[in-house]
C-alpha atoms as a PDB file:
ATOM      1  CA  UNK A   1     121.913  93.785  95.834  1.00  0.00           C
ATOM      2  CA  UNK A   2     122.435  91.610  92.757  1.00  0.00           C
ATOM      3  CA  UNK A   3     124.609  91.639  90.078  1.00  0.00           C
ATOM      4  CA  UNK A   4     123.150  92.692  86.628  1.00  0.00           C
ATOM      5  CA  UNK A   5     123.405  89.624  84.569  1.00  0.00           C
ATOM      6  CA  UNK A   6     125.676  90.857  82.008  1.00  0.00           C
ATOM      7  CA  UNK A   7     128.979  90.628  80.525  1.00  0.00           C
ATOM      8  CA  UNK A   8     130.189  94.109  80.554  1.00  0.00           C
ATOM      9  CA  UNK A   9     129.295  97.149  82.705  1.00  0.00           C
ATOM     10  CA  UNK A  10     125.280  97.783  83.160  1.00  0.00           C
ATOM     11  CA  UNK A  11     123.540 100.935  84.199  1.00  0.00           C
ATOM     12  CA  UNK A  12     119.853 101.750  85.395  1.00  0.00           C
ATOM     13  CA  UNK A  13     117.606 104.349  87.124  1.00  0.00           C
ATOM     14  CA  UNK A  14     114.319 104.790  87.908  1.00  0.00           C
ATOM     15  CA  UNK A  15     112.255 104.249  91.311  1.00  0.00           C
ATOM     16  CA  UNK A  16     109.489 102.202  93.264  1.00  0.00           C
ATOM     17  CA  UNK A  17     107.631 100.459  90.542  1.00  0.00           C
ATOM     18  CA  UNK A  18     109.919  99.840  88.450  1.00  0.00           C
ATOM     19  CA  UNK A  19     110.322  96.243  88.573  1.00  0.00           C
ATOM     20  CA  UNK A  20     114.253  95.763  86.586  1.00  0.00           C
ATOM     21  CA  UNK A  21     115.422  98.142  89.244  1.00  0.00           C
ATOM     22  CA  UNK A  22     113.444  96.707  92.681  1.00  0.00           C
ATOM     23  CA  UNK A  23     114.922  93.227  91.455  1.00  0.00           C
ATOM     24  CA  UNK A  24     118.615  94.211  91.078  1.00  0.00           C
ATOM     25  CA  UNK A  25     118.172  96.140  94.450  1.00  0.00           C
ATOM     26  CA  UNK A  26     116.541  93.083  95.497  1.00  0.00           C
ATOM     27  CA  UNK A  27     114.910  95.560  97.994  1.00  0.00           C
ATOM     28  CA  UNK A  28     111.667  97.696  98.263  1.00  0.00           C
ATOM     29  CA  UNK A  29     112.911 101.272  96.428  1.00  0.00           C
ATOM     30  CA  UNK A  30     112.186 104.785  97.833  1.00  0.00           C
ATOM     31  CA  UNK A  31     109.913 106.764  95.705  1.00  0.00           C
ATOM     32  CA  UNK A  32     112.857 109.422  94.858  1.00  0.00           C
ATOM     33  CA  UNK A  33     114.896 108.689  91.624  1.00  0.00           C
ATOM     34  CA  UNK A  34     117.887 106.009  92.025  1.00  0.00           C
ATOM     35  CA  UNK A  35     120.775 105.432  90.432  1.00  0.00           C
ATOM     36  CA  UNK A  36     122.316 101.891  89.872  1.00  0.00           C
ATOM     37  CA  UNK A  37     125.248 100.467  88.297  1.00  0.00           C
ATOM     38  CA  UNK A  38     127.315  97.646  88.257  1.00  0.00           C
ATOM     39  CA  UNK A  39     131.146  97.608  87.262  1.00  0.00           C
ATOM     40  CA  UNK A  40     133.268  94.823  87.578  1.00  0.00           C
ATOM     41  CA  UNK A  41     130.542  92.415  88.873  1.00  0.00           C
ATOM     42  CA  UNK A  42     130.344  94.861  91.485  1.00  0.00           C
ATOM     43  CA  UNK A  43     126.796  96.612  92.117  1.00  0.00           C
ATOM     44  CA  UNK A  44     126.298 100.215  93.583  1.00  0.00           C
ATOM     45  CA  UNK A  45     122.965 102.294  94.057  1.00  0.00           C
ATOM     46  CA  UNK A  46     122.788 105.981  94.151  1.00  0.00           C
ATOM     47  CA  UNK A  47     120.237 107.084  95.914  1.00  0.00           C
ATOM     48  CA  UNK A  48     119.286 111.516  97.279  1.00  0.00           C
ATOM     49  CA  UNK A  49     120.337 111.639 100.996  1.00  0.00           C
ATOM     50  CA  UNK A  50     117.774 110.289 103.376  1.00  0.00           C
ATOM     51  CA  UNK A  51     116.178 107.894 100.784  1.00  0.00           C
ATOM     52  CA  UNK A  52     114.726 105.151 102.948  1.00  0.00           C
ATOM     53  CA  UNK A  53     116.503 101.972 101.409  1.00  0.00           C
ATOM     54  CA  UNK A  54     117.745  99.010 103.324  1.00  0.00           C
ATOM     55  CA  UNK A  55     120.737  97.803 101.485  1.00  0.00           C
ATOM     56  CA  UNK A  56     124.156  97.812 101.601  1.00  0.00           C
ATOM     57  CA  UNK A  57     126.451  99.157  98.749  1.00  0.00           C
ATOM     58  CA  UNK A  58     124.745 102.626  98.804  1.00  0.00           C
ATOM     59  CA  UNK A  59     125.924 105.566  98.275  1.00  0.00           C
ATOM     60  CA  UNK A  60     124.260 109.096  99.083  1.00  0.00           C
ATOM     61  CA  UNK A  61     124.478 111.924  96.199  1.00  0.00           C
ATOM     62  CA  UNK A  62     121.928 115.007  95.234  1.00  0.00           C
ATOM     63  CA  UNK A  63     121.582 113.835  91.733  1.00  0.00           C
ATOM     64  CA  UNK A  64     122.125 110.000  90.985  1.00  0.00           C
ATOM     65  CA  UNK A  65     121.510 109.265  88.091  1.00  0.00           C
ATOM     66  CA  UNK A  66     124.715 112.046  87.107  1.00  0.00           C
ATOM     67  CA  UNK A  67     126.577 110.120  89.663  1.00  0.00           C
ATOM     68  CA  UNK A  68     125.468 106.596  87.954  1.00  0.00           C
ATOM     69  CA  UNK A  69     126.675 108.136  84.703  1.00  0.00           C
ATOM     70  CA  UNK A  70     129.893 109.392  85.870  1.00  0.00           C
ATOM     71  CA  UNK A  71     130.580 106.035  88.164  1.00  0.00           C
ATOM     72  CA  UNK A  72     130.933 104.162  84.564  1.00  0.00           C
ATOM     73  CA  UNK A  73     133.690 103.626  81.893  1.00  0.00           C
ATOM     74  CA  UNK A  74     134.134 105.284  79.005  1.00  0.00           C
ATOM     75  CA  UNK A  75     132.948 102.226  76.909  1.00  0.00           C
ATOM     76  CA  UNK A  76     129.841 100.686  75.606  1.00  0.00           C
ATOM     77  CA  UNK A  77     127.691 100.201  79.073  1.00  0.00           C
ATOM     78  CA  UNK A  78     124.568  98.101  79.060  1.00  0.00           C
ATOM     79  CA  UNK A  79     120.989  99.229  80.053  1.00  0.00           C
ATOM     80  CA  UNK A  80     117.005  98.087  79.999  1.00  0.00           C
ATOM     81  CA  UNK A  81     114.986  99.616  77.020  1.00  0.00           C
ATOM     82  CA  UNK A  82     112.841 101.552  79.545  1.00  0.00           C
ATOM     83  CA  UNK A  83     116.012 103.716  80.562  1.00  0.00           C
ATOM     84  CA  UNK A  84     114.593 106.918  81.223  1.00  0.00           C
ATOM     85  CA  UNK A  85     115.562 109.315  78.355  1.00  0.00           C
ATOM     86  CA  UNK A  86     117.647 111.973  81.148  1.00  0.00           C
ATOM     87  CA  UNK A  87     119.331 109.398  82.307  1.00  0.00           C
ATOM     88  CA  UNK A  88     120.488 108.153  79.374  1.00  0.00           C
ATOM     89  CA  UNK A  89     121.743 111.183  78.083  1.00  0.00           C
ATOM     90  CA  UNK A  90     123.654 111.876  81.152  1.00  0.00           C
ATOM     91  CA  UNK A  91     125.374 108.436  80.352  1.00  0.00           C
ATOM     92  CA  UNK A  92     126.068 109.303  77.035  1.00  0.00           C
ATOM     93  CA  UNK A  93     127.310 112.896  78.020  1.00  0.00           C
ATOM     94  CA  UNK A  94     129.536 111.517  80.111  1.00  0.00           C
ATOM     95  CA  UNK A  95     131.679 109.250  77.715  1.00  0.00           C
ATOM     96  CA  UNK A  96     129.890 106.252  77.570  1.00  0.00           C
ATOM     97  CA  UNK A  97     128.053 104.558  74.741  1.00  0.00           C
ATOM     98  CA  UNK A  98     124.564 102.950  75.665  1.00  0.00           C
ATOM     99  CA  UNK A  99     123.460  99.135  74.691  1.00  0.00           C
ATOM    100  CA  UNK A 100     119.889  98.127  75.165  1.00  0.00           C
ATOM    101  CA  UNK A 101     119.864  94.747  76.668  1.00  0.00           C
ATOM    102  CA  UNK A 102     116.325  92.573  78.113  1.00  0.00           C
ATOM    103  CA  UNK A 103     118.979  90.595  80.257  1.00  0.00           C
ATOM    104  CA  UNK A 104     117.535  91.516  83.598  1.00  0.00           C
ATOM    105  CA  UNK A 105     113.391  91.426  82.173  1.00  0.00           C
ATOM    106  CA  UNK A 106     114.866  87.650  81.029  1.00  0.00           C
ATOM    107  CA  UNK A 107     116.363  86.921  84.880  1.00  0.00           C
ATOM    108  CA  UNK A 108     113.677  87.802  86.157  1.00  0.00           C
ATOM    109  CA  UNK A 109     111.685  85.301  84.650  1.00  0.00           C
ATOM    110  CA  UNK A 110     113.438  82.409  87.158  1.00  0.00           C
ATOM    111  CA  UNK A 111     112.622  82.796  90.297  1.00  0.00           C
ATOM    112  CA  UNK A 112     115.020  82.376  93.152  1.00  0.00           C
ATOM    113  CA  UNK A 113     113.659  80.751  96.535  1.00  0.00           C
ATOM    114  CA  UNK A 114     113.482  84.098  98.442  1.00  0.00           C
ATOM    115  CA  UNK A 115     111.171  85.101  95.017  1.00  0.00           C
ATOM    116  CA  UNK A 116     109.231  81.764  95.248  1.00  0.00           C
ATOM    117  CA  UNK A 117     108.551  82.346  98.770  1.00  0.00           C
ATOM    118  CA  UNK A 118     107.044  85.970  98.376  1.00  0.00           C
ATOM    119  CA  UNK A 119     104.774  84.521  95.479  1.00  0.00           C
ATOM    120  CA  UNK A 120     103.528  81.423  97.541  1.00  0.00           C
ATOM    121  CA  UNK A 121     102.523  84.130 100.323  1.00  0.00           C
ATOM    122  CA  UNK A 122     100.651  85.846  98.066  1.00  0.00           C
ATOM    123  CA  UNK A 123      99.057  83.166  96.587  1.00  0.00           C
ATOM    124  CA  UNK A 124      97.974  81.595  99.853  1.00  0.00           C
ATOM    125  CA  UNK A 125      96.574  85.359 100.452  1.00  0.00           C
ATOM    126  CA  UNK A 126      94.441  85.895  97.115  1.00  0.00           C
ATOM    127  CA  UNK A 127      93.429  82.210  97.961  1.00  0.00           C
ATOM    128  CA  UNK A 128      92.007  84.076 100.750  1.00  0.00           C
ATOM    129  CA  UNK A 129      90.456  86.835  99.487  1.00  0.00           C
ATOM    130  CA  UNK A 130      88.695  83.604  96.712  1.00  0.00           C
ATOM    131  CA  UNK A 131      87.169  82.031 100.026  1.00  0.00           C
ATOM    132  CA  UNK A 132      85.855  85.034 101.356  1.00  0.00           C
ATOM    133  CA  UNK A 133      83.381  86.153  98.367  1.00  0.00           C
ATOM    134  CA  UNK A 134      82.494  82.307  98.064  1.00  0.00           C
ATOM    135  CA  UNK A 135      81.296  82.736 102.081  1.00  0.00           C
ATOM    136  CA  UNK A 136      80.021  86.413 101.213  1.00  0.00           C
ATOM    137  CA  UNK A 137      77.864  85.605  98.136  1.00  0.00           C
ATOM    138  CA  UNK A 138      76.649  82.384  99.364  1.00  0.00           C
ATOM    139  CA  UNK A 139      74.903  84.895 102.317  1.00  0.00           C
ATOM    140  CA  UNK A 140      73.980  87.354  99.700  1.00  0.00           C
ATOM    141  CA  UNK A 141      71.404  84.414  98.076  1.00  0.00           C
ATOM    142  CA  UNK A 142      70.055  83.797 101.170  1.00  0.00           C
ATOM    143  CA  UNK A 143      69.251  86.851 103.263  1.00  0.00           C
ATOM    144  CA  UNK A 144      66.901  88.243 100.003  1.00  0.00           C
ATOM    145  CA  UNK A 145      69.149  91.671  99.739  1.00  0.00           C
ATOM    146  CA  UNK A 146      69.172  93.426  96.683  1.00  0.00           C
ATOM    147  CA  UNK A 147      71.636  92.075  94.163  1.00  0.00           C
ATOM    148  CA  UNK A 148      72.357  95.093  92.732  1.00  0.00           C
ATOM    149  CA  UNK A 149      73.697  96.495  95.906  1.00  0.00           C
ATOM    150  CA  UNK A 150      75.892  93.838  97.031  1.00  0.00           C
ATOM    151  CA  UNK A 151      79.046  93.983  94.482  1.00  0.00           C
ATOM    152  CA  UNK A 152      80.956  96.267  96.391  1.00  0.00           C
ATOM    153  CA  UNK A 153      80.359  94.799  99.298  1.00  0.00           C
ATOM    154  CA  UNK A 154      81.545  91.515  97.805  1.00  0.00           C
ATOM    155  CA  UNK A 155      84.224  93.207  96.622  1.00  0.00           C
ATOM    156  CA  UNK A 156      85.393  95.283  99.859  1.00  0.00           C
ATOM    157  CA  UNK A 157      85.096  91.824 101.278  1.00  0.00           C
ATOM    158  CA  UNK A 158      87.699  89.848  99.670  1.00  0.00           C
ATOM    159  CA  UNK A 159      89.970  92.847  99.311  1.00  0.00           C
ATOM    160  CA  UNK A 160      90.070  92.638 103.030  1.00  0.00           C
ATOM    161  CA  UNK A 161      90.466  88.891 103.063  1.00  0.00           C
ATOM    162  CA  UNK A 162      93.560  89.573 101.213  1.00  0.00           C
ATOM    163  CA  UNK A 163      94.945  92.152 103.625  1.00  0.00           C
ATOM    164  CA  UNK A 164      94.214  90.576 106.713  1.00  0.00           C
ATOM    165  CA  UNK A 165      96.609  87.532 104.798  1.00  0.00           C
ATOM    166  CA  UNK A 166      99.252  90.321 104.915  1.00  0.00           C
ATOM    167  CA  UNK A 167      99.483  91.092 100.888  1.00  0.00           C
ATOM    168  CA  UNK A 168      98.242  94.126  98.910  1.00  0.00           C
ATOM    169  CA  UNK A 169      95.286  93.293  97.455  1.00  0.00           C
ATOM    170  CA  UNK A 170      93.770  94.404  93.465  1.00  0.00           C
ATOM    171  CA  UNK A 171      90.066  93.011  93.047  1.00  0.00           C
ATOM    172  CA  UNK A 172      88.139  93.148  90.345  1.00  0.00           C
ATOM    173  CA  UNK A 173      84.328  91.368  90.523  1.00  0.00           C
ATOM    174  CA  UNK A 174      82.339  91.315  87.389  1.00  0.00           C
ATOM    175  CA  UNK A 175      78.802  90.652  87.568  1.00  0.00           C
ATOM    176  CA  UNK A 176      75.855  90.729  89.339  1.00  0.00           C
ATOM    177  CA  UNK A 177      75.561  88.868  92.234  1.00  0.00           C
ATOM    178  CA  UNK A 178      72.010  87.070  91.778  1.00  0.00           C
ATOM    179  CA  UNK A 179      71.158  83.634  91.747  1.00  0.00           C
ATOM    180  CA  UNK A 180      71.909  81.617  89.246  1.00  0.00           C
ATOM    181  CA  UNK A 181      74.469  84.390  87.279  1.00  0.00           C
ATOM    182  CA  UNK A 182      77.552  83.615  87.359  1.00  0.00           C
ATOM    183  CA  UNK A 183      80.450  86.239  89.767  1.00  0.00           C
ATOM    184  CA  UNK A 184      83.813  86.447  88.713  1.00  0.00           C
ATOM    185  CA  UNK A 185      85.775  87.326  91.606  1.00  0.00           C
ATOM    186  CA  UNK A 186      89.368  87.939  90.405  1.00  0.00           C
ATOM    187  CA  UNK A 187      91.964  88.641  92.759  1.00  0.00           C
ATOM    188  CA  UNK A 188      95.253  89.764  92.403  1.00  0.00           C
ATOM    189  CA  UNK A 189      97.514  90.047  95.798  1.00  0.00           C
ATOM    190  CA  UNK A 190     101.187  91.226  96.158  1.00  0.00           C
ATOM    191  CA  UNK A 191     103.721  90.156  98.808  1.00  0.00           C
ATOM    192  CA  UNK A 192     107.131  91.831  98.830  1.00  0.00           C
ATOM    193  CA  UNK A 193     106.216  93.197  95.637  1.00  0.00           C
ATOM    194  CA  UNK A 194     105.635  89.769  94.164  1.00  0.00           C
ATOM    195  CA  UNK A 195     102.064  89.131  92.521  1.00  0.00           C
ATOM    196  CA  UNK A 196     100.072  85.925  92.538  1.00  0.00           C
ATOM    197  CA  UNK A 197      96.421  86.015  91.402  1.00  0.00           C
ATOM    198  CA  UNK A 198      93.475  84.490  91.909  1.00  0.00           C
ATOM    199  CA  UNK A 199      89.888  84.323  89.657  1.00  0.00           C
ATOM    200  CA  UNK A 200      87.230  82.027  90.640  1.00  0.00           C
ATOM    201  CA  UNK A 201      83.606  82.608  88.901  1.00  0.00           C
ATOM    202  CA  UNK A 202      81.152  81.887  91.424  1.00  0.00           C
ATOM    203  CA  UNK A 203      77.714  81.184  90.893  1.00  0.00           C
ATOM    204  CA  UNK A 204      74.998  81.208  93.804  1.00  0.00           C
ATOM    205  CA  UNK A 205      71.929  78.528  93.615  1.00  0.00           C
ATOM    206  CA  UNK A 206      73.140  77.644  90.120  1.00  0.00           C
ATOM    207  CA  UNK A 207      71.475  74.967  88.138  1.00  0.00           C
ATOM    208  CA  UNK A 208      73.721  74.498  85.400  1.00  0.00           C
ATOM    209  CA  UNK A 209      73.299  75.142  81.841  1.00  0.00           C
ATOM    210  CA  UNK A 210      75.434  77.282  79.879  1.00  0.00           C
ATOM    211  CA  UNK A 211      77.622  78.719  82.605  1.00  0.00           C
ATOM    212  CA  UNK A 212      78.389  75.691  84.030  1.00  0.00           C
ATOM    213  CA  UNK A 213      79.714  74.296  80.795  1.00  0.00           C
ATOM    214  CA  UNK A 214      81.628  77.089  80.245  1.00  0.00           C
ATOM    215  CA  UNK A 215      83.213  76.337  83.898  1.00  0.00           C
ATOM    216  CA  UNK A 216      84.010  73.414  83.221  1.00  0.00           C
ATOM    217  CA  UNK A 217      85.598  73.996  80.232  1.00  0.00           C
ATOM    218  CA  UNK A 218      87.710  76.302  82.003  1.00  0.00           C
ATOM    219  CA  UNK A 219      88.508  73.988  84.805  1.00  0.00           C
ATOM    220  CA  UNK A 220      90.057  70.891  82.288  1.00  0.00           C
ATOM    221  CA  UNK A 221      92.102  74.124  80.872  1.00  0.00           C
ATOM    222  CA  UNK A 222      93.382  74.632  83.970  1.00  0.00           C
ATOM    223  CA  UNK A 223      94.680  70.987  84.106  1.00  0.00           C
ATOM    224  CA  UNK A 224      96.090  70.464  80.689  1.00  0.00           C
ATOM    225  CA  UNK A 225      98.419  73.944  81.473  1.00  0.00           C
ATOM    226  CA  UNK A 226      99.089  72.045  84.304  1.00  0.00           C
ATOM    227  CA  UNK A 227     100.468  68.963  82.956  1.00  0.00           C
ATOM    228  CA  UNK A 228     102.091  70.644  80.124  1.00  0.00           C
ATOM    229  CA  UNK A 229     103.598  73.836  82.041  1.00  0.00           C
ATOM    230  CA  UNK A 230     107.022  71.309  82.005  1.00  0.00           C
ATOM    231  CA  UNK A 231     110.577  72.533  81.536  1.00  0.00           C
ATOM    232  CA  UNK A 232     111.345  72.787  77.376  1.00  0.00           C
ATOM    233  CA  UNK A 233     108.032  73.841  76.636  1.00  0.00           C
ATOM    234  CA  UNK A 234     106.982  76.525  74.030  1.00  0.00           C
ATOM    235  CA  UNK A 235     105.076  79.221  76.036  1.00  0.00           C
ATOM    236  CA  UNK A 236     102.630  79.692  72.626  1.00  0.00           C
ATOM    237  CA  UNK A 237     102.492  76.136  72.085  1.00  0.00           C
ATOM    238  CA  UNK A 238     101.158  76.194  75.761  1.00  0.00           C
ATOM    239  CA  UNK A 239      98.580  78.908  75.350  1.00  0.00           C
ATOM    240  CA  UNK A 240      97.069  77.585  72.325  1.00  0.00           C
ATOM    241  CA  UNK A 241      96.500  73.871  74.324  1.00  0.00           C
ATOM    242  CA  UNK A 242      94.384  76.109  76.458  1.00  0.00           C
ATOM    243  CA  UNK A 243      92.522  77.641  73.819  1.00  0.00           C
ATOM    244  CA  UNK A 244      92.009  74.232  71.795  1.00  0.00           C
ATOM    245  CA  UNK A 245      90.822  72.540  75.359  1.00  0.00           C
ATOM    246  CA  UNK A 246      88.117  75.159  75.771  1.00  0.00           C
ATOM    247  CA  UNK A 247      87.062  75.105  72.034  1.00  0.00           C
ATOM    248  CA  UNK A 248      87.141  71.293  72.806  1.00  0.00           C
ATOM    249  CA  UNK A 249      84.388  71.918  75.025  1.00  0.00           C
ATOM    250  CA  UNK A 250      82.005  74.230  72.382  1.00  0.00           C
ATOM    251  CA  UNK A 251      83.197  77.445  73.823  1.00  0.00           C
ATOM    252  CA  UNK A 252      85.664  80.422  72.926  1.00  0.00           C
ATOM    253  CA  UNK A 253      87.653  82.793  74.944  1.00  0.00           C
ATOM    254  CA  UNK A 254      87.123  86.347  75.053  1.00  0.00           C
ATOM    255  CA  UNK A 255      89.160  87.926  71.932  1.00  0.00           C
ATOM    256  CA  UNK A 256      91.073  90.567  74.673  1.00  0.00           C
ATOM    257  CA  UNK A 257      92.016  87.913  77.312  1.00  0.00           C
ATOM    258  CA  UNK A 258      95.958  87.204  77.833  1.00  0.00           C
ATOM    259  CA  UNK A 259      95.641  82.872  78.605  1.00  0.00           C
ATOM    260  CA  UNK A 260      99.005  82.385  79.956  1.00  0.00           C
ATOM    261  CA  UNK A 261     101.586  84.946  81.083  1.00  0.00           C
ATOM    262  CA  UNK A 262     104.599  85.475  83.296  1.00  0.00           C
ATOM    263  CA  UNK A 263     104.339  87.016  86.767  1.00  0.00           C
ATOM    264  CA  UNK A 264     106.607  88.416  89.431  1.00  0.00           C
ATOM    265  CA  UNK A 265     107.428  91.966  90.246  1.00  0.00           C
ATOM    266  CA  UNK A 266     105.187  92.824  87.312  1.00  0.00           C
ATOM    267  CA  UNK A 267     101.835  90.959  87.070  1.00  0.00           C
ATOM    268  CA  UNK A 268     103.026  90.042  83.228  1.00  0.00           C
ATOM    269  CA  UNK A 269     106.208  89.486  82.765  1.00  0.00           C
ATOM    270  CA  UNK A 270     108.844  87.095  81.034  1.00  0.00           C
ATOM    271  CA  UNK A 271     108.220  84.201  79.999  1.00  0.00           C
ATOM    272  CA  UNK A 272     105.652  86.168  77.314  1.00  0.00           C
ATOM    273  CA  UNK A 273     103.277  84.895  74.793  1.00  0.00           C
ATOM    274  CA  UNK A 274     104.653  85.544  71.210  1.00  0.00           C
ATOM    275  CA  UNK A 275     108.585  85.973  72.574  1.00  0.00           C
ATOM    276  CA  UNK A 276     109.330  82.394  71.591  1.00  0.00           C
ATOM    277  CA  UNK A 277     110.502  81.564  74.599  1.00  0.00           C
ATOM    278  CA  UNK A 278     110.287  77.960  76.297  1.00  0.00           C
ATOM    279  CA  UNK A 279     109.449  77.023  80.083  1.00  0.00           C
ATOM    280  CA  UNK A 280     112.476  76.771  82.323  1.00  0.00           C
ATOM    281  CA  UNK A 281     112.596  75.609  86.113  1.00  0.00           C
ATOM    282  CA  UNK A 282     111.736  78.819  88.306  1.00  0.00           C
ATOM    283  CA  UNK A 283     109.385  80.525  86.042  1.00  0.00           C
ATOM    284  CA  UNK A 284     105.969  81.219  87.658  1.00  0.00           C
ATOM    285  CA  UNK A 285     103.046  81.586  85.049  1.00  0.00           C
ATOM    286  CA  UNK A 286      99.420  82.924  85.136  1.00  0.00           C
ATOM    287  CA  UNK A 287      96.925  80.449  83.525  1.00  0.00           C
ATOM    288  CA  UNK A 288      93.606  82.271  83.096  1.00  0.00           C
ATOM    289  CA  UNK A 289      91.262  80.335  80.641  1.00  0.00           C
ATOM    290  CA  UNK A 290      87.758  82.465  80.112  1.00  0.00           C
ATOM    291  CA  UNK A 291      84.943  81.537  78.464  1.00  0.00           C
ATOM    292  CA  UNK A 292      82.856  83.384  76.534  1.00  0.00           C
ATOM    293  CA  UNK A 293      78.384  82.439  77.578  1.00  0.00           C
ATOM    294  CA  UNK A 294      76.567  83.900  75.196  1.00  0.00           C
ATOM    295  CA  UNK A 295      73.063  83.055  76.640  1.00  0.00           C
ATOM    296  CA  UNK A 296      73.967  84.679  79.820  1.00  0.00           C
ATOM    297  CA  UNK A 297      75.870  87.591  77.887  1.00  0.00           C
ATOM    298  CA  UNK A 298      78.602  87.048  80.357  1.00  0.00           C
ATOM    299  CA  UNK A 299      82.065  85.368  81.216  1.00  0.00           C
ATOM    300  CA  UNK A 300      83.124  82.422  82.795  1.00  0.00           C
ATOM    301  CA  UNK A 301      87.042  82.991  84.272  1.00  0.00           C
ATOM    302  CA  UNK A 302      89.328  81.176  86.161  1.00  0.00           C
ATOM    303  CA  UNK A 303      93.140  81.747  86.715  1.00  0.00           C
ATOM    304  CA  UNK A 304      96.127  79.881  88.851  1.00  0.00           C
ATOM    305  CA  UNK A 305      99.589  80.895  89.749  1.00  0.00           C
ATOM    306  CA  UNK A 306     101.822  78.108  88.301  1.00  0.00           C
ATOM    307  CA  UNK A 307     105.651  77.345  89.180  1.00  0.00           C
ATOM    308  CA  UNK A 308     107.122  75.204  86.976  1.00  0.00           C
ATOM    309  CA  UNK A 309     109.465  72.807  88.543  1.00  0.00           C
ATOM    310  CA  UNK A 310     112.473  70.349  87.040  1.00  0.00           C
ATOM    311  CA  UNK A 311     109.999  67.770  86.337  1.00  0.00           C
ATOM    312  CA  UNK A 312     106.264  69.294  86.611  1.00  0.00           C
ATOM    313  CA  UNK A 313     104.457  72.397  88.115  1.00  0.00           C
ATOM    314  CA  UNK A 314     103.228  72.852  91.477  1.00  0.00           C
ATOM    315  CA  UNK A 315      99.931  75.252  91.908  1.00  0.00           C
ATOM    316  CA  UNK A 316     100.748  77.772  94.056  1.00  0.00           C
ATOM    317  CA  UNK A 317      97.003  78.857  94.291  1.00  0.00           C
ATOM    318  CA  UNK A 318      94.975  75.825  95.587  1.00  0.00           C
ATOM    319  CA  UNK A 319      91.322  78.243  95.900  1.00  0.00           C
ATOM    320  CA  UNK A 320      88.526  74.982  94.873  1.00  0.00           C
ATOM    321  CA  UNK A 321      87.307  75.264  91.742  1.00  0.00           C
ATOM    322  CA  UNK A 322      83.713  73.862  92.401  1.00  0.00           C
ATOM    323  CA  UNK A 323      81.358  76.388  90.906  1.00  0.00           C
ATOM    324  CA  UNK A 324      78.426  76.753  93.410  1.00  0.00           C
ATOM    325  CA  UNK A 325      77.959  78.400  96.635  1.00  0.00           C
END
């Protein structure tokens, strides 16, 4: 387990999904309620008898989160925002006075190798899951099938692309796969709990035009994030280079798309968009440029997985970016 990175004590409950808790536990969490806390530098997690949960420093109790509360001091104790309201009374009941604290939502945010490694797996996997629906629509234009009946097969497709790569895959396609209108095949995959994604827009027997400008708008966004995703750098000041390349290029992004965002045991996460915060080594970003195409009354979108480095970033999803099939 890790230490909560705070001063003083630190408490926490929760369960699977909640991604403060599965990264102090630095272990996949039971679905029954834990209890964690950390005294002294010194973690413990409370979990009900016969919780499946490989870690050491565990102790069994019936109700953990009143033996969380009663493991700390009478003093101020630290905890996430997202404590869940019982559990913080029990803390409170029991002599303690609560502090909200973002310190472990702002750890998380620099990844460690073990994290690093997880996210490159599932990178490699949604990569994938990318190649598959390239291979699967370019078949779709040329066996004459109905159109309209091939998007869930496209989709079932690369969601098992992604599985048989060993990660948990979340696809979303958009669009109609017919020639010439462009596919967005956008592909989210988790490894250890750690999510990478994925989005390609595809376009099979394309000619051009519209969409195609709007890709490769998209594309040159994808390359100035990654030549400015560099350690100091403002994580707003990066998200509105995107949006200036593409409007560099005549086109606009959807007004409900997030650009650039954090990712790790929560597909957004720290560093945010509108937090202030600047790019530090270990911090693995989304960069999803879209593109708005009116004429086609659709949406160009691509998106990488970015670690930023000491010096530069490195691309942890390396999926082509060509636009035909």
């Amino acid at each position: 387990m890790r230490r909560a990175p705070t001063d003083g004590p630190f408490v926490h409950a929760g369960r699977a999904g909640d991604p403060d808790l599965r990264w102090l536990v630095d272990a996949p969490l039971p679905s029954e309620p834990c209890g964690y806390v950390c005294v002294g530098g010194e973690p413990t997690l409370f979990a009900p008898p016969g919780a499946d949960v490989a870690v050491t420093g565990v102790e069994r109790h019936d109700d953990p989160a009143a033996a969380a509360a009663e493991a700390l001091p009478a003093e101020t104790v630290c905890a996430p925002r997202h404590l869940p309201h019982d559990a913080a009374l029990r803390v409170e009941r029991a002599g303690s006075d609560l502090r909200s604290t973002t310190a472990v939502a702002d750890a998380r945010a620099r990844k460690d190798d073990g994290e690093r490694a997880a996210l490159a797996a599932a990178a490699t996997a949604a990569d994938a899951g990318i190649e598959r629906g390239r291979e699967t629509l370019g078949e779709t234009a040329g066996d004459g099938a109905d159109s309209r009946d091939a998007t869930e097969p496209l989709r079932r497709g690369v969601a098992g692309a992604v599985a048989e790569a060993g990660a948990t895959p979340r696809v979303r396609v958009d669009g109609t796969p017919a020639p010439g209108d462009p596919v967005v095949v956008d592909v989210d995959a988790r490894v250890d709990g750690y999510h990478a994604r994925t989005a390609r827009t595809l376009v099979a027997a394309g000619e051009g035009g519209a969409a195609r400008r709007a890709h490769v708008a998209c594309e040159s966004a994808l390359r100035v994030a990654a030549g400015e995703a560099t350690p100091g750098t403002d994580v707003d000041w990066l998200t509105s280079e995107v949006r200036a390349e593409l409007g560099s290029f005549g086109v606009d992004p959807p007004t409900d798309v997030t650009l650039v965002a954090g990712t790790g045991l929560a597909r957004r996460e720290a560093p945010r968009v509108g937090s202030g915060a600047a790019l530090a080594p270990g911090n693995v970003l989304v960069v999803a440029p879209a593109a708005r195409v009116p004429e086609a009354a659709s949406v160009v979108r691509l998106a990488d997985t970015l670690l930023v480095g000491e010096e530069g970033t490195e691309r942890l999803t390396a999926a082509a970016t060509a636009s035909r099939v």
